[in-house]
Every structure is written in structure tokens, then in C-alpha cells.
C-alpha atoms as a PDB file:
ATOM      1  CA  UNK A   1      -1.533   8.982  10.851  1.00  0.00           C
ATOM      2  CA  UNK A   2      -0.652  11.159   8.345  1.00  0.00           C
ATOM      3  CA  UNK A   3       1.068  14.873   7.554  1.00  0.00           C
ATOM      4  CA  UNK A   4      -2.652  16.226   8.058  1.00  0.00           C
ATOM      5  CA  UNK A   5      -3.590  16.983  11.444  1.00  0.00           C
ATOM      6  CA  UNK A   6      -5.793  14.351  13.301  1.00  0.00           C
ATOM      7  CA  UNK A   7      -7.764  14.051  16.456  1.00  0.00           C
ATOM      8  CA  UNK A   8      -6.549  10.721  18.935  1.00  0.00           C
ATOM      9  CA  UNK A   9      -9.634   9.549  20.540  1.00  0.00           C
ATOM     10  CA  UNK A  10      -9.580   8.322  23.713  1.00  0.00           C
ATOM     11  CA  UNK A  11     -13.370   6.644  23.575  1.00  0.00           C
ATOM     12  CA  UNK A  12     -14.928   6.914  26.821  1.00  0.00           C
ATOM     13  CA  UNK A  13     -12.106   7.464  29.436  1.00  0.00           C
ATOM     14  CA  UNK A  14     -10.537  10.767  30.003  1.00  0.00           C
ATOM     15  CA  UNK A  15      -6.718  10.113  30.876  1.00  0.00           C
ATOM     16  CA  UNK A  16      -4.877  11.842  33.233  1.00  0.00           C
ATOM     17  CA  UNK A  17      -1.416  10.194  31.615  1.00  0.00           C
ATOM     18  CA  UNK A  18      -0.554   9.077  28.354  1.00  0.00           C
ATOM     19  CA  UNK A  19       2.025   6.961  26.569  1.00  0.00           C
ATOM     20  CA  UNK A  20       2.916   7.480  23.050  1.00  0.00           C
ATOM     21  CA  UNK A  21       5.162   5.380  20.928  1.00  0.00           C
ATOM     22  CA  UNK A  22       6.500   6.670  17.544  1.00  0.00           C
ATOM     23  CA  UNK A  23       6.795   3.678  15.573  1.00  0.00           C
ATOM     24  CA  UNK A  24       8.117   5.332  12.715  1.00  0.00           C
ATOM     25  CA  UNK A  25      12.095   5.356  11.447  1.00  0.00           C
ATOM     26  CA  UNK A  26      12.585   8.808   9.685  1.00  0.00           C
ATOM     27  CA  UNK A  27       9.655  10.832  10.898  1.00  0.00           C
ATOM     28  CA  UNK A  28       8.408  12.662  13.788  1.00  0.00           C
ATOM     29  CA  UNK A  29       5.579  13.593  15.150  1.00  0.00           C
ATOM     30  CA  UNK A  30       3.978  16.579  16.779  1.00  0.00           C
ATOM     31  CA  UNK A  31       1.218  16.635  19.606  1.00  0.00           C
ATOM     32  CA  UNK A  32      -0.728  19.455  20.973  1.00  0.00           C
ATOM     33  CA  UNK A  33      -3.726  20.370  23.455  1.00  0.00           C
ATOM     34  CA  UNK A  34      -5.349  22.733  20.884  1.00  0.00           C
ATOM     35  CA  UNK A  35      -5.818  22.442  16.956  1.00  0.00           C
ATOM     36  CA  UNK A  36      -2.984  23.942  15.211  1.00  0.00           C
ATOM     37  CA  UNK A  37      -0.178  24.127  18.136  1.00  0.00           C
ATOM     38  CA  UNK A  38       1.977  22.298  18.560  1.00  0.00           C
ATOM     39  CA  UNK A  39       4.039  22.013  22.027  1.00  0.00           C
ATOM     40  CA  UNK A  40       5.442  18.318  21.807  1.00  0.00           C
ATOM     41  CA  UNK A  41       7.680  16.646  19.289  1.00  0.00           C
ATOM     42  CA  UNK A  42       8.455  12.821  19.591  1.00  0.00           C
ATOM     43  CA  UNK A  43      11.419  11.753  17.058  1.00  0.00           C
ATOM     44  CA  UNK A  44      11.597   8.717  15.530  1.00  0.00           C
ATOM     45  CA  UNK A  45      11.661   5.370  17.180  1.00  0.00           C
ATOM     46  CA  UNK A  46      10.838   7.499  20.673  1.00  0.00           C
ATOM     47  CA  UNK A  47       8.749   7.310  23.159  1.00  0.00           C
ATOM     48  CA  UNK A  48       6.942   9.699  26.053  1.00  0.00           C
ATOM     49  CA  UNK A  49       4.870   9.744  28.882  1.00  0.00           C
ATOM     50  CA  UNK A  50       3.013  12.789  29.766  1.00  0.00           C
ATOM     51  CA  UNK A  51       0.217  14.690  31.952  1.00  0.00           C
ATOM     52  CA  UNK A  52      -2.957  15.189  29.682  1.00  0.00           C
ATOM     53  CA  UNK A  53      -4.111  19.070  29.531  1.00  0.00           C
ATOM     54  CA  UNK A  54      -7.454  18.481  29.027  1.00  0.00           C
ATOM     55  CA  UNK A  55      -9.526  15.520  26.902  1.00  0.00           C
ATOM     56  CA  UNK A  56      -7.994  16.511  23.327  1.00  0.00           C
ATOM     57  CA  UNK A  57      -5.356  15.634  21.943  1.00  0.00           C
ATOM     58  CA  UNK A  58      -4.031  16.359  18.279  1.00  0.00           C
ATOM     59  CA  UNK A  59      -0.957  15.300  16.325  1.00  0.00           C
ATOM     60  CA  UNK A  60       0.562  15.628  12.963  1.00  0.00           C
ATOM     61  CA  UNK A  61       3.501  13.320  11.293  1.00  0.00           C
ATOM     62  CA  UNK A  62       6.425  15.816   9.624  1.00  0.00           C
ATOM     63  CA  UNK A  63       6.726  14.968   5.781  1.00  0.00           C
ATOM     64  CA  UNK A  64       5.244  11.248   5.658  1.00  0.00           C
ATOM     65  CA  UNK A  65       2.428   8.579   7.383  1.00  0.00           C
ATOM     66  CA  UNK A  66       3.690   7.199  10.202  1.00  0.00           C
ATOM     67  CA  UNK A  67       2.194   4.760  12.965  1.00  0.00           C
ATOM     68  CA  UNK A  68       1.997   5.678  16.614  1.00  0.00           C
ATOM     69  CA  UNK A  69       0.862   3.687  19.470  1.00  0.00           C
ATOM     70  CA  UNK A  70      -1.112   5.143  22.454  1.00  0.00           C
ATOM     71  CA  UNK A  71      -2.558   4.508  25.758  1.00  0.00           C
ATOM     72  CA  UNK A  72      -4.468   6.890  27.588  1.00  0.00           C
ATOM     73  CA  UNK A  73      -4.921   6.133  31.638  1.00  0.00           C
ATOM     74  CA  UNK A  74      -6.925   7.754  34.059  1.00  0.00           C
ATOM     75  CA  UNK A  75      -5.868   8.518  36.940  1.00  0.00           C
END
């Protein structure tokens, strides 16, 4: 993913949790339920679990690429 903003795609599930990994070592990365804002920041090396808002889900890396993992569950 890179410093642009970019939609994850959950396919044909909606979850009701999801688990994101950071899999970066400098860089973080910032999630949101709408284009543009930004609630969630996940440092380096971190991982979360959260409550999806909705189906969307949209993230940008801070100053380089960086690779995230994610699984979306329904509930």
C-alpha cells in the first residue's frame, strides 16, 4: 500500500471484526470509515483488532509503501 489513499476490499463478506497487521518497520499507517479521515493509526510492527463501521474501509501509509495484512470476519 502506498502514501496514496486506497480502498481494502473485503470481496464478498461484510465483517463485523477485523485484524490488521502493520508489517512495516518505520512507517505507520492510517485507517478510516470514510475517504479522507482518518480515526485509526497502527505504528509500526503493530497490530489491532477492531469493530467494522460499515463495509469500507480506507488506509494510507505515512511517508513510504508499506505491507499490511488483513482479515475481515463476519460476525
Amino acid at each position: 500500500m502506498g502514501t496514496g489513499e486506497e480502498t481494502i476490499s473485503f470481496g464478498d463478506i461484510t465483517p463485523g471484526w477485523t485484524y490488521i497487521t502493520n508489517l512495516d518497520s518505520t512507517n505507520y499507517v492510517e485507517f478510516g470509515f470514510s475517504t479522507g479521515v482518518y480515526g485509526m493509526r497502527l505504528p509500526a510492527g503493530s497490530s489491532m483488532v477492531f469493530k467494522m463501521n460499515g463495509t469500507s474501509l480506507f488506509a494510507r501509509a505515512n511517508t513510504a509503501a508499506v505491507e499490511i495484512y488483513v482479515q475481515g470476519v463476519n460476525d
